[in-house]
PDB file of N, CA and C in Angstrom:
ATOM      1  N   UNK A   1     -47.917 -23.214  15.226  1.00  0.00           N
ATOM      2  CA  UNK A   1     -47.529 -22.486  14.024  1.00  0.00           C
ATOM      3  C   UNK A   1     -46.447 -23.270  13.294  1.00  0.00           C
ATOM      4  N   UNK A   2     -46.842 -23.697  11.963  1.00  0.00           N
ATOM      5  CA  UNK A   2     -45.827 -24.647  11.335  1.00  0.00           C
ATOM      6  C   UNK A   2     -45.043 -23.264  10.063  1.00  0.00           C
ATOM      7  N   UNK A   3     -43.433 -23.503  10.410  1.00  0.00           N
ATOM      8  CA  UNK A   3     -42.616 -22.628   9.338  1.00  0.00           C
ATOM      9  C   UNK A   3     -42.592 -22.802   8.046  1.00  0.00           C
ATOM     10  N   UNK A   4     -42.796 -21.980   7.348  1.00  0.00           N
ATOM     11  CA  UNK A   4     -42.833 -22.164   5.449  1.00  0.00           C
ATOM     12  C   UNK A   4     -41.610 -23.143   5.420  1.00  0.00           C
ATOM     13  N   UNK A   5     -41.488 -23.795   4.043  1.00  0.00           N
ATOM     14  CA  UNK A   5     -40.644 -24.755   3.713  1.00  0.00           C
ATOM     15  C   UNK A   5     -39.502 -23.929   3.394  1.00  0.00           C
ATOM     16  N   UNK A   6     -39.286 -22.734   3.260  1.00  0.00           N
ATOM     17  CA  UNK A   6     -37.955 -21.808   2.939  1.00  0.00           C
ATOM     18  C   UNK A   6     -37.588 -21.159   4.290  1.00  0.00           C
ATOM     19  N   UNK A   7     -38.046 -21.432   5.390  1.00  0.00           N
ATOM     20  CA  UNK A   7     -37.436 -20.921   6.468  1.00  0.00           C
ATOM     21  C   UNK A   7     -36.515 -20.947   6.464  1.00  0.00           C
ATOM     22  N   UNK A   8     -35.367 -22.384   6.704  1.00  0.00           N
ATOM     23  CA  UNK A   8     -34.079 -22.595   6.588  1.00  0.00           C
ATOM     24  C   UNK A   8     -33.555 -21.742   5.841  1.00  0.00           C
ATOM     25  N   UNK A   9     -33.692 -21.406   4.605  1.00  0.00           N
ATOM     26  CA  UNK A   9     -33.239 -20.430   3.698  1.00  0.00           C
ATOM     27  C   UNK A   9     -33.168 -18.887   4.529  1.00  0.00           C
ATOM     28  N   UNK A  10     -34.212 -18.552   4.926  1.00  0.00           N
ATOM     29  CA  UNK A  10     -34.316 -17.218   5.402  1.00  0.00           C
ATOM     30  C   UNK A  10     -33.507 -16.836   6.608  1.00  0.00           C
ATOM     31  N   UNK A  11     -33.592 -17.892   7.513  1.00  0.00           N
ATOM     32  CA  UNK A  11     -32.905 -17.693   9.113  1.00  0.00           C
ATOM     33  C   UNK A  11     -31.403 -18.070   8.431  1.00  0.00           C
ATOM     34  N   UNK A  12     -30.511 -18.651   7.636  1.00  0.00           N
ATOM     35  CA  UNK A  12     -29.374 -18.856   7.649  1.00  0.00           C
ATOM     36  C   UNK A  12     -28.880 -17.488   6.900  1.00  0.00           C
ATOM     37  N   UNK A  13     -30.118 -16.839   5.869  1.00  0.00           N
ATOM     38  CA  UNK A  13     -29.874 -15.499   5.272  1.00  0.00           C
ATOM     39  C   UNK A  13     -29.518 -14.553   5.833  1.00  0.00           C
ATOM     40  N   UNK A  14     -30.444 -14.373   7.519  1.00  0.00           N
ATOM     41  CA  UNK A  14     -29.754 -13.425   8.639  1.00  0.00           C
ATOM     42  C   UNK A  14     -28.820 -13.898   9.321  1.00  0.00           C
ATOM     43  N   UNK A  15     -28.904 -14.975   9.391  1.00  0.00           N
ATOM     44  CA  UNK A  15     -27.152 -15.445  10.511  1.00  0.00           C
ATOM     45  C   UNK A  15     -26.453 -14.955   9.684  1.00  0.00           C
ATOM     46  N   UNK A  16     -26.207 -15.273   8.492  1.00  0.00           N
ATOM     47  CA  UNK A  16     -25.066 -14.736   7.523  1.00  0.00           C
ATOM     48  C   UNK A  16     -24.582 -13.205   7.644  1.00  0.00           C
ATOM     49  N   UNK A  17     -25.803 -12.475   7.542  1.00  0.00           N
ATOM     50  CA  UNK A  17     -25.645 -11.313   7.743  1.00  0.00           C
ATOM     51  C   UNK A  17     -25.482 -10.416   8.729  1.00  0.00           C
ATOM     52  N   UNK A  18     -25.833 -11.129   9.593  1.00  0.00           N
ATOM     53  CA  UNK A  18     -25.687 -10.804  10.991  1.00  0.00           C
ATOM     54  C   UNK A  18     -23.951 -10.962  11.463  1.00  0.00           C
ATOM     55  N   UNK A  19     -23.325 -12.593  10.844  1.00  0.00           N
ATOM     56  CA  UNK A  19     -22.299 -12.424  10.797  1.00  0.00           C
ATOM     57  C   UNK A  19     -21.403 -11.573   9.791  1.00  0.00           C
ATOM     58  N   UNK A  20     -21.883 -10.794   9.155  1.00  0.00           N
ATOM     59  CA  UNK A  20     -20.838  -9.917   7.909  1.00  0.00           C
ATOM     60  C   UNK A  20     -20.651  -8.502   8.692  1.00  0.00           C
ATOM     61  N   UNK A  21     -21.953  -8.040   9.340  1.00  0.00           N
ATOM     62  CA  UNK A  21     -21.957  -7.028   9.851  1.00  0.00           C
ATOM     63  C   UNK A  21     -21.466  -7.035  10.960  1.00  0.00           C
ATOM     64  N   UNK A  22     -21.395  -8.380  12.302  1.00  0.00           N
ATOM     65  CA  UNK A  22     -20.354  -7.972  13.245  1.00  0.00           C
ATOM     66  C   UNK A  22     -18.941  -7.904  12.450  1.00  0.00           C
ATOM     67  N   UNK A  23     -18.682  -8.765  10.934  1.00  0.00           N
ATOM     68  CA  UNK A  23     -17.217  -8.459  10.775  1.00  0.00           C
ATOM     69  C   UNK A  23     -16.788  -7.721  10.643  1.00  0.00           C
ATOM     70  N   UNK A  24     -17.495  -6.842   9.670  1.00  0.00           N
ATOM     71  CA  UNK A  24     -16.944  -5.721   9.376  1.00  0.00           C
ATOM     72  C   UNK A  24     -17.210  -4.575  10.928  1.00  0.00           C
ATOM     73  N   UNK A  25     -17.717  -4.182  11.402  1.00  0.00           N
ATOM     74  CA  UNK A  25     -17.612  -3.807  12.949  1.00  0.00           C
ATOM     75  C   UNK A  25     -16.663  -3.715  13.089  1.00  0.00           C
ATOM     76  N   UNK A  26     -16.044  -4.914  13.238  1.00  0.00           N
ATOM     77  CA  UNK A  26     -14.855  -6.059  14.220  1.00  0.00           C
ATOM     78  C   UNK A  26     -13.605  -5.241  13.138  1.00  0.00           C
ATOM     79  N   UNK A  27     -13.451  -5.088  12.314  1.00  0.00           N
ATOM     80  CA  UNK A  27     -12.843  -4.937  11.219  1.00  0.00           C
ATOM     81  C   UNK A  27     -12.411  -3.099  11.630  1.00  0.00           C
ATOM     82  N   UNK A  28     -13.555  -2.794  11.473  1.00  0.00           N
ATOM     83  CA  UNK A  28     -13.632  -1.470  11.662  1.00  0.00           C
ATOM     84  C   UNK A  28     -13.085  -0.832  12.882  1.00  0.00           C
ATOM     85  N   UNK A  29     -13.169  -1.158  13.799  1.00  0.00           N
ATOM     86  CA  UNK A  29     -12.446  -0.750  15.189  1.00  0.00           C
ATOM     87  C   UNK A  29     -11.112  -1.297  14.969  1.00  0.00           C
ATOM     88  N   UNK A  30     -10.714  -2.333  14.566  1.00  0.00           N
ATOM     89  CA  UNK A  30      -9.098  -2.893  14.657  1.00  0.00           C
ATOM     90  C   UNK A  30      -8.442  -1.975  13.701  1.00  0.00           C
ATOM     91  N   UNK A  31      -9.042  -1.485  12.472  1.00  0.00           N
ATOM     92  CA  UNK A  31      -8.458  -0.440  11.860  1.00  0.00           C
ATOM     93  C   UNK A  31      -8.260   1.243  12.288  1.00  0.00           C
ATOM     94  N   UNK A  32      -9.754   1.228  13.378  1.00  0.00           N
ATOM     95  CA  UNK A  32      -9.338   2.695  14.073  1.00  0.00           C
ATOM     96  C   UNK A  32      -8.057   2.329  15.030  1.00  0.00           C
ATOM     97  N   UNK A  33      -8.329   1.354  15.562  1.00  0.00           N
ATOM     98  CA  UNK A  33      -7.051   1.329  16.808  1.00  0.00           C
ATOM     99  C   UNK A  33      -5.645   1.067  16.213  1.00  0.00           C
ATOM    100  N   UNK A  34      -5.527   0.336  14.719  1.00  0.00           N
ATOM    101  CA  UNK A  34      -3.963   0.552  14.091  1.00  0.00           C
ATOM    102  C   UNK A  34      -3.815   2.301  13.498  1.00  0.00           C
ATOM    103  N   UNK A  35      -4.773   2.958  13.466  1.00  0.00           N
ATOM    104  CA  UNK A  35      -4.419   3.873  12.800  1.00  0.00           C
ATOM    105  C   UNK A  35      -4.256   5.322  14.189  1.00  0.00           C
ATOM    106  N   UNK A  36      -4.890   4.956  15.198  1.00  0.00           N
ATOM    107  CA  UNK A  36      -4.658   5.314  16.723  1.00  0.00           C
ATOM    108  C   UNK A  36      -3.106   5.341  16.834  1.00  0.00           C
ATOM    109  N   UNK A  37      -2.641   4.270  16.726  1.00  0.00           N
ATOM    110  CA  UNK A  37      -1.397   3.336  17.613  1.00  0.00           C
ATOM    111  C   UNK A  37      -0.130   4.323  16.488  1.00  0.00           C
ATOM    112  N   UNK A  38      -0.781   4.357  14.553  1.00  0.00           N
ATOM    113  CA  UNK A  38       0.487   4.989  13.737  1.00  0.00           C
ATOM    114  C   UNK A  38       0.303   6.525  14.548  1.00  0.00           C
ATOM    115  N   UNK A  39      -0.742   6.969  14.753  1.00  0.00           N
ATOM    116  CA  UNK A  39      -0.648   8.104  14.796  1.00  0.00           C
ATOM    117  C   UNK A  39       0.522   8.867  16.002  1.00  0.00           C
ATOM    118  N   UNK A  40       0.005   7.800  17.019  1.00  0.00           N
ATOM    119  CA  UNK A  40       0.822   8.676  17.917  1.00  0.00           C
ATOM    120  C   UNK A  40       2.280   8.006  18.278  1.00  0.00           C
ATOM    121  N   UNK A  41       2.624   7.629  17.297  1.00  0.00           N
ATOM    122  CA  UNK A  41       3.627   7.070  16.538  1.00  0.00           C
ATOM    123  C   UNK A  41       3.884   7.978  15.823  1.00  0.00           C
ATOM    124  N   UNK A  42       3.702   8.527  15.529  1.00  0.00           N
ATOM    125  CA  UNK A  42       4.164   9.213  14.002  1.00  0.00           C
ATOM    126  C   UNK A  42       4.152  10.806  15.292  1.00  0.00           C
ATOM    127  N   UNK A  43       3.140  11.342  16.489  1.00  0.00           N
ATOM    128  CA  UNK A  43       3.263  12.455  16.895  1.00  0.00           C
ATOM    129  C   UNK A  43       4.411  12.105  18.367  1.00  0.00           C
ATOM    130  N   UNK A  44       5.141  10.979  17.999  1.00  0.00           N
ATOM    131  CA  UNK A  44       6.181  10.531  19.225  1.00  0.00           C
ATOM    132  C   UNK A  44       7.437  11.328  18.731  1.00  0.00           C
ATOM    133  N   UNK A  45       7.302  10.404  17.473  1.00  0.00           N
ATOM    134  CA  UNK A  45       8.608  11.140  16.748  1.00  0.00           C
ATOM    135  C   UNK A  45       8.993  12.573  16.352  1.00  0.00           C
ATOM    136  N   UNK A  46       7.468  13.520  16.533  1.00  0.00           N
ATOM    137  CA  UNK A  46       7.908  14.975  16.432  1.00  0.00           C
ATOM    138  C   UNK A  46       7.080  15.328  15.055  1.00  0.00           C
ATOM    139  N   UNK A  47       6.213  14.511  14.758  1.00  0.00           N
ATOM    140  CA  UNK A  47       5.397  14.886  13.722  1.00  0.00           C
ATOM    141  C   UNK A  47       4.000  14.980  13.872  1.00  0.00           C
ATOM    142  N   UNK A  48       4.272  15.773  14.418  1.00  0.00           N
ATOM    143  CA  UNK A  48       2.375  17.012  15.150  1.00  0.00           C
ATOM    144  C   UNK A  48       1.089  17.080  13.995  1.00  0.00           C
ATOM    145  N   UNK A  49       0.661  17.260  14.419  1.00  0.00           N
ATOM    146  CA  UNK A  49      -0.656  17.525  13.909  1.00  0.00           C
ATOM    147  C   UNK A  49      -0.742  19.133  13.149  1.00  0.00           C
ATOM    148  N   UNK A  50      -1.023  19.536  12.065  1.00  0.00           N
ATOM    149  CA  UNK A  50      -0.710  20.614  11.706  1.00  0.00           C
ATOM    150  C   UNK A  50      -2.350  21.757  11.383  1.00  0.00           C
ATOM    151  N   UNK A  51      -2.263  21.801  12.638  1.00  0.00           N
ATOM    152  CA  UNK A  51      -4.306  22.023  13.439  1.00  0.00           C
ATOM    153  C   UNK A  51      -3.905  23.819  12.437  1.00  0.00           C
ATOM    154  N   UNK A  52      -2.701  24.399  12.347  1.00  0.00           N
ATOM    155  CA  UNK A  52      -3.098  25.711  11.769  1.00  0.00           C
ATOM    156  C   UNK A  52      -2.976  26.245  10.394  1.00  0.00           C
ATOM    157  N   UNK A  53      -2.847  24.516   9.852  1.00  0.00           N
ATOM    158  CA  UNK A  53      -2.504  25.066   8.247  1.00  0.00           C
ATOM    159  C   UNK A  53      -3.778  25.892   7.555  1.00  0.00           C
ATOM    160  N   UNK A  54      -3.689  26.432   6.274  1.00  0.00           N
ATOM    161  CA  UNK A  54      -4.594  26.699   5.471  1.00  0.00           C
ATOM    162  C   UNK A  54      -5.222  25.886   4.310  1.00  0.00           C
ATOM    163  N   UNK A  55      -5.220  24.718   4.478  1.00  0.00           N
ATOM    164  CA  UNK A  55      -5.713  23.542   3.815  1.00  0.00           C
ATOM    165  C   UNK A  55      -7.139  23.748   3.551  1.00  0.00           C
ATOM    166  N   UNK A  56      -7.640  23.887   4.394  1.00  0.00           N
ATOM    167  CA  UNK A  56      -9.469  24.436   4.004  1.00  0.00           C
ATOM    168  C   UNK A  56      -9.605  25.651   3.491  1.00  0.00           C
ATOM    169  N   UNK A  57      -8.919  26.694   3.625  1.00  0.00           N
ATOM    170  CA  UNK A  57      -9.508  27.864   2.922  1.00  0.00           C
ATOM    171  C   UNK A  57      -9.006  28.583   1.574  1.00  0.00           C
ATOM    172  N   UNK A  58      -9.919  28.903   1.332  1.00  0.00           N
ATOM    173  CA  UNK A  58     -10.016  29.809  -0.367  1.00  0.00           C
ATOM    174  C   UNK A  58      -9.690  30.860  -0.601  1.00  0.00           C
ATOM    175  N   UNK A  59      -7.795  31.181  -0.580  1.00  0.00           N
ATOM    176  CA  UNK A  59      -7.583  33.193  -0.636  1.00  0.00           C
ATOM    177  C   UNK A  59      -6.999  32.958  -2.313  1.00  0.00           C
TER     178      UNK A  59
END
């Protein structure tokens, strides 16, 4: 089986993309784990989570 003359084109099209999408991944977890790390940072210092406000509801 001989490859079309644009193969090169096509297989470097998915490496590419293949590499954007582990970045952003990669990207994506390092930002959950800084925003992990402020949080309980921020609930060290005495600033809780405020689980009983009325922020969602409509009186």
């Amino acid at each position: 089986m001989q490859l079309p003359a644009h193969a090169a084109f096509i297989i470097a099209a998915y490496l590419v993309t293949v590499l954007v999408v582990i970045a952003l991944i990669a990207w994506v977890l390092a930002d959950y784990r800084a925003q992990q790390r402020d949080l309980a940072d921020l609930e060290a210092r005495g600033h809780g989570r405020k689980s009983g406000s009325n922020l969602g509801s409509k009186a």
